[in-house]
PDB file of N, CA and C in Angstrom:
ATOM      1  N   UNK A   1       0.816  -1.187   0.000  1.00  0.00           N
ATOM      2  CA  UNK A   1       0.000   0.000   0.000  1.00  0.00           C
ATOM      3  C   UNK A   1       0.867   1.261   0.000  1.00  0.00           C
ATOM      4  N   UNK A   2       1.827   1.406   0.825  1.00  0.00           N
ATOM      5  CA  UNK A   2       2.529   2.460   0.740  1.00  0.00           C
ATOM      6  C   UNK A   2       3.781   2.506  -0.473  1.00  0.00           C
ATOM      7  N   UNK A   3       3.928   1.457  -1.026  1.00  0.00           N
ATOM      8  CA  UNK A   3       4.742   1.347  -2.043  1.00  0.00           C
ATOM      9  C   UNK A   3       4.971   2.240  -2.869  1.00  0.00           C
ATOM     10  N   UNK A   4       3.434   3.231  -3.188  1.00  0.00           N
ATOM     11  CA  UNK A   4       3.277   4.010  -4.240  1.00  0.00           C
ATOM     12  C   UNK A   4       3.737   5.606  -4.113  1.00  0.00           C
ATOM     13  N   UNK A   5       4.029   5.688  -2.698  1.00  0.00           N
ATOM     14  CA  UNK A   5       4.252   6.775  -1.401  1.00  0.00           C
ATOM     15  C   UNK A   5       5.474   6.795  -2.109  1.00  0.00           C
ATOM     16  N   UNK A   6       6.650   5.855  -2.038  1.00  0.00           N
ATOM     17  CA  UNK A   6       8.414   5.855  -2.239  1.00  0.00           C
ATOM     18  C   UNK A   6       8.397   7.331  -3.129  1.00  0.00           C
ATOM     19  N   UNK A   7       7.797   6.694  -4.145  1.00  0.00           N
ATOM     20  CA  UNK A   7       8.490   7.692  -5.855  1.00  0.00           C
ATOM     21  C   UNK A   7       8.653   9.275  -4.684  1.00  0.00           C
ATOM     22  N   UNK A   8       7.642   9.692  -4.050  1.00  0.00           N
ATOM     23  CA  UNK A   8       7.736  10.798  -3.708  1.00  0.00           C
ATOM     24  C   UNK A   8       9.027  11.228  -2.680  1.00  0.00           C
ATOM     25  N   UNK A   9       9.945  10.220  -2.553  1.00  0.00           N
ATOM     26  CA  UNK A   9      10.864  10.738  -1.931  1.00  0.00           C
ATOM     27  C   UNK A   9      12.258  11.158  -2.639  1.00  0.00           C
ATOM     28  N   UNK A  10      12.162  10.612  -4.291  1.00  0.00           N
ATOM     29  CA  UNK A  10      12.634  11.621  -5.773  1.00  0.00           C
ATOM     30  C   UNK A  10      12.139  12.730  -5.463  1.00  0.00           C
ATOM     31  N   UNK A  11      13.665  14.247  -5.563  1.00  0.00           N
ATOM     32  CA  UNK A  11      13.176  15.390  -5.519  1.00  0.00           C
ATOM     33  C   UNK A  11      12.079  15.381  -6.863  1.00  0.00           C
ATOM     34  N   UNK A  12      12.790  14.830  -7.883  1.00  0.00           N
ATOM     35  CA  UNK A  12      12.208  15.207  -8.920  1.00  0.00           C
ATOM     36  C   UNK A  12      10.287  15.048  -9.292  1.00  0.00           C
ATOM     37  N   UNK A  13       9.754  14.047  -8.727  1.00  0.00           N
ATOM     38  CA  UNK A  13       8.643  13.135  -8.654  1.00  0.00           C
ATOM     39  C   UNK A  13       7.299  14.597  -7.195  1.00  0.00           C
ATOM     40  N   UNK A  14       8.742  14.236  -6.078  1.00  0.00           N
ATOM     41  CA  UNK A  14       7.928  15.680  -4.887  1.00  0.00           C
ATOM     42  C   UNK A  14       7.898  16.957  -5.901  1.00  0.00           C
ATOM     43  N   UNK A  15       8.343  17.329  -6.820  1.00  0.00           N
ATOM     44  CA  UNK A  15       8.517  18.840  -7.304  1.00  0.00           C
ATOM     45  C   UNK A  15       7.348  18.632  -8.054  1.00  0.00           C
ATOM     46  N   UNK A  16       6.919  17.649  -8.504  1.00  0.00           N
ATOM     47  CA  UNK A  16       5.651  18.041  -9.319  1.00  0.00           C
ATOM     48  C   UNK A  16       4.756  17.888  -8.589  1.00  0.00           C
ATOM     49  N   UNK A  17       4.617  17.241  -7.684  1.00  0.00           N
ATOM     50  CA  UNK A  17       3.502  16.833  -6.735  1.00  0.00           C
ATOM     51  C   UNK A  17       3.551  18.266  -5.842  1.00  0.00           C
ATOM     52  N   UNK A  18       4.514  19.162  -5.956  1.00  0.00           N
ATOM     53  CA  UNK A  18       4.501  20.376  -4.973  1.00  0.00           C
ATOM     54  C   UNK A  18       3.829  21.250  -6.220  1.00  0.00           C
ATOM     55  N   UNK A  19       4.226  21.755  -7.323  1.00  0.00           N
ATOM     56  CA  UNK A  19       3.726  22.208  -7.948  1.00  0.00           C
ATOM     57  C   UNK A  19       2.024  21.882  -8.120  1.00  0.00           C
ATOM     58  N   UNK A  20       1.880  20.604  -8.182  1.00  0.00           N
ATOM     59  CA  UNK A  20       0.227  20.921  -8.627  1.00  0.00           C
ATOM     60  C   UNK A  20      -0.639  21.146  -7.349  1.00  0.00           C
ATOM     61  N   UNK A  21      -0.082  20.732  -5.977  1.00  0.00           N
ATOM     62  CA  UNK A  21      -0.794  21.227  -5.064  1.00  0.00           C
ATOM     63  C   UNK A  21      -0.340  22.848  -4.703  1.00  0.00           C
ATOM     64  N   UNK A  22       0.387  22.983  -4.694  1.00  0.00           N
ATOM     65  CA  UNK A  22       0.805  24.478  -4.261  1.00  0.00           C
ATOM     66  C   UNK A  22      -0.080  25.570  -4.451  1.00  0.00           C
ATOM     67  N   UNK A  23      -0.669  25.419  -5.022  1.00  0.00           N
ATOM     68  CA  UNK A  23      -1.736  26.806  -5.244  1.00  0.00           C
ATOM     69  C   UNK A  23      -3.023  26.885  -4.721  1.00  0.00           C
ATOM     70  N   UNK A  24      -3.609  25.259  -4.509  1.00  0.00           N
ATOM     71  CA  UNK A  24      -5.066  25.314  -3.655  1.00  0.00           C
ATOM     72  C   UNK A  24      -5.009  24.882  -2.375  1.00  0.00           C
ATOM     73  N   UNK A  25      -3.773  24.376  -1.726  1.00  0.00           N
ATOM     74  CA  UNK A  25      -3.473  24.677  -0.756  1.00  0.00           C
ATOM     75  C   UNK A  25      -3.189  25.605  -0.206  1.00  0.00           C
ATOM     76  N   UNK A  26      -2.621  26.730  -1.218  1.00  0.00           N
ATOM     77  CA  UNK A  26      -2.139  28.159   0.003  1.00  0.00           C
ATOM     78  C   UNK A  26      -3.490  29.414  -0.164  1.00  0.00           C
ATOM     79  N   UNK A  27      -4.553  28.709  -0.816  1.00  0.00           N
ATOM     80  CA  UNK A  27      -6.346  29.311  -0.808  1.00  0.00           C
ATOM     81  C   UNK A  27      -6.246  28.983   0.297  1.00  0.00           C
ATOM     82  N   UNK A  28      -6.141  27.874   0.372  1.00  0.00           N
ATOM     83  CA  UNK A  28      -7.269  26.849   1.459  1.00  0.00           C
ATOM     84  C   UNK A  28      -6.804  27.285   2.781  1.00  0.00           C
ATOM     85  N   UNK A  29      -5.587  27.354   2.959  1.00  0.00           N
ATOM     86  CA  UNK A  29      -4.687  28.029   4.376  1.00  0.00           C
ATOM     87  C   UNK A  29      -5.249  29.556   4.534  1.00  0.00           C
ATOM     88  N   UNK A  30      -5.168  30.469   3.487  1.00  0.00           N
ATOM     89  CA  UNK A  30      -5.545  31.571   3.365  1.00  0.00           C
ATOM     90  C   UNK A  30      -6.290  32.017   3.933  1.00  0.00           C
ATOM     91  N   UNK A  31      -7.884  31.325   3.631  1.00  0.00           N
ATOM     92  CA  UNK A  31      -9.075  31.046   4.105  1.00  0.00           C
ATOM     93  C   UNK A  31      -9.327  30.764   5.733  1.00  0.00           C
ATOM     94  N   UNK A  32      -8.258  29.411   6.102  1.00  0.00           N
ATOM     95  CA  UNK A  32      -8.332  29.060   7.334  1.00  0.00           C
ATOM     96  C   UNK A  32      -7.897  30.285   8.329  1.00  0.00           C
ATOM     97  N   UNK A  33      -6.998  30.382   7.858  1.00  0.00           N
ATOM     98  CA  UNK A  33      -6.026  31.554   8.579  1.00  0.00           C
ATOM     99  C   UNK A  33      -6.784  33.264   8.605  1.00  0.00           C
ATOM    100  N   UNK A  34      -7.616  32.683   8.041  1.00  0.00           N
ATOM    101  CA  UNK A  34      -8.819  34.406   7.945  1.00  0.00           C
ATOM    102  C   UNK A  34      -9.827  34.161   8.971  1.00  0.00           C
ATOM    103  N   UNK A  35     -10.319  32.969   8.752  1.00  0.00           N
ATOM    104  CA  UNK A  35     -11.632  32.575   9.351  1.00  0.00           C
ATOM    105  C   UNK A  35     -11.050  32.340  11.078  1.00  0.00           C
ATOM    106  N   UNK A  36      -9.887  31.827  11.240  1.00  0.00           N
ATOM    107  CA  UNK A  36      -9.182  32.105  12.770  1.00  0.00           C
ATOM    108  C   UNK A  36      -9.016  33.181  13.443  1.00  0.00           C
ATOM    109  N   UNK A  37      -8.351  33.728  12.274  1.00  0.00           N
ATOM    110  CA  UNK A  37      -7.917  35.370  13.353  1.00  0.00           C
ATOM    111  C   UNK A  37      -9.904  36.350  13.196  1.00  0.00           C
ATOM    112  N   UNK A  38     -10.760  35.583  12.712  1.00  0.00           N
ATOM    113  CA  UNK A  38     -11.596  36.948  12.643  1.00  0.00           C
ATOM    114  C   UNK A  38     -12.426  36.505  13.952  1.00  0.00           C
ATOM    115  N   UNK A  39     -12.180  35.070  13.996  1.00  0.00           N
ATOM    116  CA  UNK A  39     -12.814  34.099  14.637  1.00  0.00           C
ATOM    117  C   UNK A  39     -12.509  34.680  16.506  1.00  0.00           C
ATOM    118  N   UNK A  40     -10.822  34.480  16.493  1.00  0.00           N
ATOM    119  CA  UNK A  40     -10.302  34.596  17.766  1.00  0.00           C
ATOM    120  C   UNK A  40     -10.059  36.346  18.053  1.00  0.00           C
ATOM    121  N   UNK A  41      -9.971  36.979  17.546  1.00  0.00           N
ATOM    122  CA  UNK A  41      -9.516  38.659  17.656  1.00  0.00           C
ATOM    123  C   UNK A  41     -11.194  39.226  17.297  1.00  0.00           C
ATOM    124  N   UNK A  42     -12.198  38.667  16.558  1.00  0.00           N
ATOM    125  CA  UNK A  42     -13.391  39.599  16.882  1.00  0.00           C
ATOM    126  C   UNK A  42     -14.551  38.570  17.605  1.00  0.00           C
ATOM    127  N   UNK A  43     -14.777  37.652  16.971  1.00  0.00           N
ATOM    128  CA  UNK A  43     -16.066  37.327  17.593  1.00  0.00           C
ATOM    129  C   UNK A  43     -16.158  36.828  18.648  1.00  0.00           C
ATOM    130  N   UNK A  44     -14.522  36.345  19.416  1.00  0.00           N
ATOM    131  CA  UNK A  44     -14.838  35.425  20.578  1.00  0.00           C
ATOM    132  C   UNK A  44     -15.198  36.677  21.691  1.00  0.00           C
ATOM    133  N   UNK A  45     -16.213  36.344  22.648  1.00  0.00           N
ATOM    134  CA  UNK A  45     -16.298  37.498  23.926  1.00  0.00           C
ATOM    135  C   UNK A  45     -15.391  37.959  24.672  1.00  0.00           C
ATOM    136  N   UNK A  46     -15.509  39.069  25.058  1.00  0.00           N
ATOM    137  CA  UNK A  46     -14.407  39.222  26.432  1.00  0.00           C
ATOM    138  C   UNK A  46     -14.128  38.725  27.140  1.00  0.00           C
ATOM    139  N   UNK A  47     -12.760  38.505  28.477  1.00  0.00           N
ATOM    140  CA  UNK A  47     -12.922  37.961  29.318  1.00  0.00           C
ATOM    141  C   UNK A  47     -13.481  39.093  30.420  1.00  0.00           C
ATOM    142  N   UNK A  48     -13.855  38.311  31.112  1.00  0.00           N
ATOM    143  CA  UNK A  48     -14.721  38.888  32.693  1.00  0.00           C
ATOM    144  C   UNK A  48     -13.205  39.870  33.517  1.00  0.00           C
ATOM    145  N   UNK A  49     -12.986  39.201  33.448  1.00  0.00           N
ATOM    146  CA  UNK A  49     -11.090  39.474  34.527  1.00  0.00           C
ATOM    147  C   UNK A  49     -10.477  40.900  34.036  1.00  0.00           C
ATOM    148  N   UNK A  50     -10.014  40.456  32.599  1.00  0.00           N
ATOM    149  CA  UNK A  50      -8.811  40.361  32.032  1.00  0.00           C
ATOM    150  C   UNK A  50      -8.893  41.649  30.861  1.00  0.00           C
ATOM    151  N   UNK A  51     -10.467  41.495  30.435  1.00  0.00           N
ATOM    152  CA  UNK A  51     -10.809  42.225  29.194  1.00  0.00           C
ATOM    153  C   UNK A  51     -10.816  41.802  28.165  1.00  0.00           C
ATOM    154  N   UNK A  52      -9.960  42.638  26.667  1.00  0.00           N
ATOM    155  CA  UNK A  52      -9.357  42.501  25.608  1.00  0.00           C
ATOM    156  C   UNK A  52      -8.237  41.757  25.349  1.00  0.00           C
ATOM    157  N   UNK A  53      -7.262  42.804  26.646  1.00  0.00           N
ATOM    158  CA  UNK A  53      -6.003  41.740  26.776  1.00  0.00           C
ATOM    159  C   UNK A  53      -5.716  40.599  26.906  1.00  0.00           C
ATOM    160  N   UNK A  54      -6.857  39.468  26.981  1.00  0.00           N
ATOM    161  CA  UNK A  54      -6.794  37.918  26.628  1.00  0.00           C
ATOM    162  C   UNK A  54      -6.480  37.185  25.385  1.00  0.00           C
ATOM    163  N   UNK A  55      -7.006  38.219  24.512  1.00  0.00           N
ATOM    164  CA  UNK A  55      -7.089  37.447  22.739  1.00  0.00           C
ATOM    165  C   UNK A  55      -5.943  37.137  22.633  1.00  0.00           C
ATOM    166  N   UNK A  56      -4.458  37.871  23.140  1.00  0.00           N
ATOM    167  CA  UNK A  56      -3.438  37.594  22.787  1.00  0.00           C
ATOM    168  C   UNK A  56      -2.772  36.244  22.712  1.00  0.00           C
ATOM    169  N   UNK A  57      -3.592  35.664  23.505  1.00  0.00           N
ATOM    170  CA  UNK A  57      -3.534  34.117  23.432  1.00  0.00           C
ATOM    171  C   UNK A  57      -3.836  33.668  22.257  1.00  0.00           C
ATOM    172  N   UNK A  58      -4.960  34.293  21.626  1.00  0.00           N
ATOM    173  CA  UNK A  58      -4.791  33.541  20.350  1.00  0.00           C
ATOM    174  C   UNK A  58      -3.755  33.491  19.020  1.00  0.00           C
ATOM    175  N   UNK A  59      -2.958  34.607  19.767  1.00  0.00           N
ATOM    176  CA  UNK A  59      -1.478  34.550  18.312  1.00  0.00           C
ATOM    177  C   UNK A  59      -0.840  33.698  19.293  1.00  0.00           C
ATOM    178  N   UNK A  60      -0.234  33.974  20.680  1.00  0.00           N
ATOM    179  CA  UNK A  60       0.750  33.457  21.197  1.00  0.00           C
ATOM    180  C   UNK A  60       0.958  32.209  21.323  1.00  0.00           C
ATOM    181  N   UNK A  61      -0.016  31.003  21.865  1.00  0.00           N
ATOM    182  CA  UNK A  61      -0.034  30.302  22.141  1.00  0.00           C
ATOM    183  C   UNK A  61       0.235  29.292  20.415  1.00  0.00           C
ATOM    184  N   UNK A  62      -0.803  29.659  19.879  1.00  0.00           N
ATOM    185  CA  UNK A  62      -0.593  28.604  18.513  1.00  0.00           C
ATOM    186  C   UNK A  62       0.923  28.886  17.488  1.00  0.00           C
ATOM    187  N   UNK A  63       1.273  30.459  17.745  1.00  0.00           N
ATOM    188  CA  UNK A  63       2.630  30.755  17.165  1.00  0.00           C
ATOM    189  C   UNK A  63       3.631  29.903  17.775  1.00  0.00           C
ATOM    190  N   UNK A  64       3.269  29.553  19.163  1.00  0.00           N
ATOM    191  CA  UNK A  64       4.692  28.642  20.311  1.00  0.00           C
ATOM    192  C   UNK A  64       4.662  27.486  19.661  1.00  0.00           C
ATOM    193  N   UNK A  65       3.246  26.945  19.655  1.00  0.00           N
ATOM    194  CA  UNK A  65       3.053  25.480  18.848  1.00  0.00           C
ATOM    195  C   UNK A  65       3.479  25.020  18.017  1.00  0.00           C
ATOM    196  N   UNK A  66       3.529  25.768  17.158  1.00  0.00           N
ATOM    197  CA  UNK A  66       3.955  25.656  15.308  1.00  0.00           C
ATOM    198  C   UNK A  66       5.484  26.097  15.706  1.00  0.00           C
ATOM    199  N   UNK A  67       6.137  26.710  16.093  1.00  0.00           N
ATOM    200  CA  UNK A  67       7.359  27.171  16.058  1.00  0.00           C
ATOM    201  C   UNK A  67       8.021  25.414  16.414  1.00  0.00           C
ATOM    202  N   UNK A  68       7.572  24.885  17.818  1.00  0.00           N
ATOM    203  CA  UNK A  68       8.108  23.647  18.384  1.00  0.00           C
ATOM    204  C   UNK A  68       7.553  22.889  17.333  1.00  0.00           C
ATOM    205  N   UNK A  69       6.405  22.605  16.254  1.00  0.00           N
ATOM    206  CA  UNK A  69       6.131  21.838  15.431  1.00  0.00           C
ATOM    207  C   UNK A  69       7.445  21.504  14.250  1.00  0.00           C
ATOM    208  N   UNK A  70       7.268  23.131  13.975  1.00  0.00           N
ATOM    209  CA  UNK A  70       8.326  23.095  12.900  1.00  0.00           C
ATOM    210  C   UNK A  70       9.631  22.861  13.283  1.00  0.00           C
ATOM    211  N   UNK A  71      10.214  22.884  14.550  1.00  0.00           N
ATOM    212  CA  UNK A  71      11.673  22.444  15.042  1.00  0.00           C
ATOM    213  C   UNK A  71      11.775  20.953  15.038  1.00  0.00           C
ATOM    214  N   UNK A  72      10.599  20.177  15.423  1.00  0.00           N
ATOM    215  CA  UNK A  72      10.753  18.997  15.218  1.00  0.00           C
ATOM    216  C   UNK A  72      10.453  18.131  13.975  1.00  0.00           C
ATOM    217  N   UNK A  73       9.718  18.811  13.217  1.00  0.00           N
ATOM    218  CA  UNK A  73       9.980  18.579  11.720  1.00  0.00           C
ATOM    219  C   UNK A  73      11.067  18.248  10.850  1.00  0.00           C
ATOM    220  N   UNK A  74      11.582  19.507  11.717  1.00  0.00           N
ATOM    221  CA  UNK A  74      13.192  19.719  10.919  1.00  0.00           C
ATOM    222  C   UNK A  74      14.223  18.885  11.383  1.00  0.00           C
ATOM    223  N   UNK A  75      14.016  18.609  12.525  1.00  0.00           N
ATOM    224  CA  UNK A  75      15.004  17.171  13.323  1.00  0.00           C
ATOM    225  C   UNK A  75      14.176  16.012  12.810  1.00  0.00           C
ATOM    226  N   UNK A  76      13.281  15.695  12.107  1.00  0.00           N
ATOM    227  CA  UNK A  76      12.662  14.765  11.862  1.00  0.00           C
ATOM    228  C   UNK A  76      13.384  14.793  10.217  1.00  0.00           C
ATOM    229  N   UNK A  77      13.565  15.684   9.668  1.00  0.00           N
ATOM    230  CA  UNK A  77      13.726  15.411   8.219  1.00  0.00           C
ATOM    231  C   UNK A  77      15.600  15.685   8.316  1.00  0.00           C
ATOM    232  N   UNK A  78      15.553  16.488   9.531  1.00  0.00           N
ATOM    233  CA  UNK A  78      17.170  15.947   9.073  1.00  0.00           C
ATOM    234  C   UNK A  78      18.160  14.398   9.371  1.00  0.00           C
ATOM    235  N   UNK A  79      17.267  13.818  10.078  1.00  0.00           N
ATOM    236  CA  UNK A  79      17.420  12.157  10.316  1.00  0.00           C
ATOM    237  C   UNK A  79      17.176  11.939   9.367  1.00  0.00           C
ATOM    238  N   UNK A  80      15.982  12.191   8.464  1.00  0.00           N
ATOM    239  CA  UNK A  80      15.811  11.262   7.623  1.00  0.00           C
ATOM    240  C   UNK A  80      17.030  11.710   6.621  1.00  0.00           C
ATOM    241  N   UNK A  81      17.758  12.554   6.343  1.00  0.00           N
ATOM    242  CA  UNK A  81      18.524  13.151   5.382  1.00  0.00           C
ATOM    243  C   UNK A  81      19.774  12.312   5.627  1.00  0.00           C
ATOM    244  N   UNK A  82      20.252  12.295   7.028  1.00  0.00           N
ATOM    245  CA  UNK A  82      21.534  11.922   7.589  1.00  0.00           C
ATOM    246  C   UNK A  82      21.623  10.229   7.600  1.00  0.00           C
ATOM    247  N   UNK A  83      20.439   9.967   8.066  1.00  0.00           N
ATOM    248  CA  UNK A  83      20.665   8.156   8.333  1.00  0.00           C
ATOM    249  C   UNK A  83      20.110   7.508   6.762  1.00  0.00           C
ATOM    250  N   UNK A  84      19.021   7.682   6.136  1.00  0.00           N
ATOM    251  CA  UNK A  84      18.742   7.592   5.165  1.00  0.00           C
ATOM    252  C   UNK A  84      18.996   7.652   3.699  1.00  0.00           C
ATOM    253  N   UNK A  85      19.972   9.119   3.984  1.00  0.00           N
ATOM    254  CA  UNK A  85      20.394   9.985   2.303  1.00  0.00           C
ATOM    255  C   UNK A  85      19.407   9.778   1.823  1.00  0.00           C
ATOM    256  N   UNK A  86      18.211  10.455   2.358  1.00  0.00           N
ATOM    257  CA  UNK A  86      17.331  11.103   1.109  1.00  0.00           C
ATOM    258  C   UNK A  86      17.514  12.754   1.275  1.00  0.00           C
ATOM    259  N   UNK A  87      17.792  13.328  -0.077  1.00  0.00           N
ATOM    260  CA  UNK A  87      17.872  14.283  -0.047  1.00  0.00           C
ATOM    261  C   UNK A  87      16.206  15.069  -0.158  1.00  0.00           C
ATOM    262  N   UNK A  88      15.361  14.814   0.012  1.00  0.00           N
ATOM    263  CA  UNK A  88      14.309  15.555   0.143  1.00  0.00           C
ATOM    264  C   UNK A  88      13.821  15.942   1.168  1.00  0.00           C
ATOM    265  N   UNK A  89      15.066  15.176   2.754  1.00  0.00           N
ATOM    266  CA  UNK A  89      14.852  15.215   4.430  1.00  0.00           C
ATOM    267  C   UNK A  89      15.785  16.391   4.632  1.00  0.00           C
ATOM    268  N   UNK A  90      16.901  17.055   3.365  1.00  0.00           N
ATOM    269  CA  UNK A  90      17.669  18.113   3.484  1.00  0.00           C
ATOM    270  C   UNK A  90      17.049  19.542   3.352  1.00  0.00           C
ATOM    271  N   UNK A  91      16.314  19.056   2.063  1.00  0.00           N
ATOM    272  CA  UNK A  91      15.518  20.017   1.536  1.00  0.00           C
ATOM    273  C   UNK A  91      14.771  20.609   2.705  1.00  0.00           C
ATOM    274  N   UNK A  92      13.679  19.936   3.152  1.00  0.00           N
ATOM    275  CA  UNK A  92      12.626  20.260   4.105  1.00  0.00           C
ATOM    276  C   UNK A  92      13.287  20.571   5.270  1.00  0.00           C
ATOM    277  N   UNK A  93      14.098  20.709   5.988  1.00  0.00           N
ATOM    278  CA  UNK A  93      14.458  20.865   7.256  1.00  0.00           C
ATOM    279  C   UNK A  93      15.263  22.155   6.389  1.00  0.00           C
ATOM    280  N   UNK A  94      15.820  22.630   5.420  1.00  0.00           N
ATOM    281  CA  UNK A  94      16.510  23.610   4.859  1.00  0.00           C
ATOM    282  C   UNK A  94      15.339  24.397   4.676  1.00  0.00           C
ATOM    283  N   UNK A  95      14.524  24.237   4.397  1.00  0.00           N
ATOM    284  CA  UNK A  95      12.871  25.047   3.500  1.00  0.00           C
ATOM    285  C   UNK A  95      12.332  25.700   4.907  1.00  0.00           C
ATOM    286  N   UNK A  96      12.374  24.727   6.133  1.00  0.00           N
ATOM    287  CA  UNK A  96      11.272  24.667   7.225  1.00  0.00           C
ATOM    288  C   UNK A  96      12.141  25.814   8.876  1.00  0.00           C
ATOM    289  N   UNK A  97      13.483  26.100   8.759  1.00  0.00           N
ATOM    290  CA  UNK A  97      13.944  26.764   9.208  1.00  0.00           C
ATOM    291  C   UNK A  97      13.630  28.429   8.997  1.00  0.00           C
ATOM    292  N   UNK A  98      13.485  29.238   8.115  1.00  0.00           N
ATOM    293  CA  UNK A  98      12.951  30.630   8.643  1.00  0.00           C
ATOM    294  C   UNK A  98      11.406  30.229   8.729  1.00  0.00           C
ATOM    295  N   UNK A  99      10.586  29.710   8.503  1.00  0.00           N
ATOM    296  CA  UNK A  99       9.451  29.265   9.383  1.00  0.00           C
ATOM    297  C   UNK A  99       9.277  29.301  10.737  1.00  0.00           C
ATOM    298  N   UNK A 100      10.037  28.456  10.896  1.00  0.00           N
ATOM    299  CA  UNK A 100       9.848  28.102  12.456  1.00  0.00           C
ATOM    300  C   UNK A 100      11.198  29.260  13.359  1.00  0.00           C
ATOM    301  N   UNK A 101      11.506  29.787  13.066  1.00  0.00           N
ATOM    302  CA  UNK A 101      12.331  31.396  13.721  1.00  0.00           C
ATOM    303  C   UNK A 101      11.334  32.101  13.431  1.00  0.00           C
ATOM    304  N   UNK A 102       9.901  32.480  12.164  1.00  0.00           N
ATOM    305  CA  UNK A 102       9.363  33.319  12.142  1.00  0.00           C
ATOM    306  C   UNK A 102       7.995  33.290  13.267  1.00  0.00           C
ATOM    307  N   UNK A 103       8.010  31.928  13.675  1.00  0.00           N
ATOM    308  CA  UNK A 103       6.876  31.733  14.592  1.00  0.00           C
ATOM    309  C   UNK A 103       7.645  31.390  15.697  1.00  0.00           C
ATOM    310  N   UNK A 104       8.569  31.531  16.181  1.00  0.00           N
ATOM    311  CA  UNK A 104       9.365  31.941  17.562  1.00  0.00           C
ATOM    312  C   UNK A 104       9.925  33.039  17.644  1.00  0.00           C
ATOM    313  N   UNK A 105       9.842  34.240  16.805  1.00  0.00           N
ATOM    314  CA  UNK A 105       9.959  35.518  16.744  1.00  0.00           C
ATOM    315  C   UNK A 105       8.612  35.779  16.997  1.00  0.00           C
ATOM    316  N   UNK A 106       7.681  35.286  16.390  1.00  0.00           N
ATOM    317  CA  UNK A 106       6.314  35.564  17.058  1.00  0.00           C
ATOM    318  C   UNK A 106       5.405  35.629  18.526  1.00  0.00           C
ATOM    319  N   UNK A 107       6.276  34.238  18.491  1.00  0.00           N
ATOM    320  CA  UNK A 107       6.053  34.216  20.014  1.00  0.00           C
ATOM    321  C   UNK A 107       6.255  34.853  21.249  1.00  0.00           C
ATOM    322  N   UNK A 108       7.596  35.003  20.821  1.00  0.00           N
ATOM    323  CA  UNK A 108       8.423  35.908  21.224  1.00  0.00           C
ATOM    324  C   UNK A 108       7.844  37.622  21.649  1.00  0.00           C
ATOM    325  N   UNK A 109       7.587  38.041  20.681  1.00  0.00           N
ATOM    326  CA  UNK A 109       7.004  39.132  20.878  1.00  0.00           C
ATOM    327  C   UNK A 109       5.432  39.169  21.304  1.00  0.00           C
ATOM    328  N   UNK A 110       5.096  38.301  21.272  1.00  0.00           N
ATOM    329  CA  UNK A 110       3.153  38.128  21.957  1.00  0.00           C
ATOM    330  C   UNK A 110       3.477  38.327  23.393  1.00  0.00           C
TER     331      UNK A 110
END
């Protein structure tokens, strides 16, 4: 079953498979990522306590997440690069680094 999975670990084979998804995936994120922040910064209520100054949770907390997501991604694909030699575990941990500094710079500042 997963046999058919391999080819995609050819840069050449992932580059087309990145190309034809690449464009209705970064709608589809677009979208998500609209419908969150309008979601968490307008419609959710105040807090009782705290006020306004609560929403900030909603950048901070999921920016920390994804930052530690993407660090272990990148230790995940650089094993696979190092013990493996697939070069597509170089790529991605090379690709996935100012990502994950841009969402621990985020964090950072929340």
């Amino acid at each position: 079953m997963f046999e058919r999975f391999h080819k995609y670990a050819s840069l050449m084979h992932f580059h087309a498979f990145a190309l034809r998804w690449a464009g209705p995936l970064m709608w589809l994120a677009l979208v998500l990522l609209a419908a969150g922040l309008v979601g968490g910064l307008v419609l959710a209520p105040t807090d009782y306590q705290q006020g306004e100054s609560f929403r900030i949770m909603y950048i901070h907390v999921p920016s920390a997440w994804m930052s530690m997501f993407v660090y272990m991604t990148m230790a995940g694909a650089g094993i696979l690069g190092l013990v493996w030699k697939v070069k597509l575990g170089d790529v991605i941990a090379r690709a996935a680094a100012p990502l994950g500094a841009s969402f621990t710079f985020l964090a950072l500042v929340t």
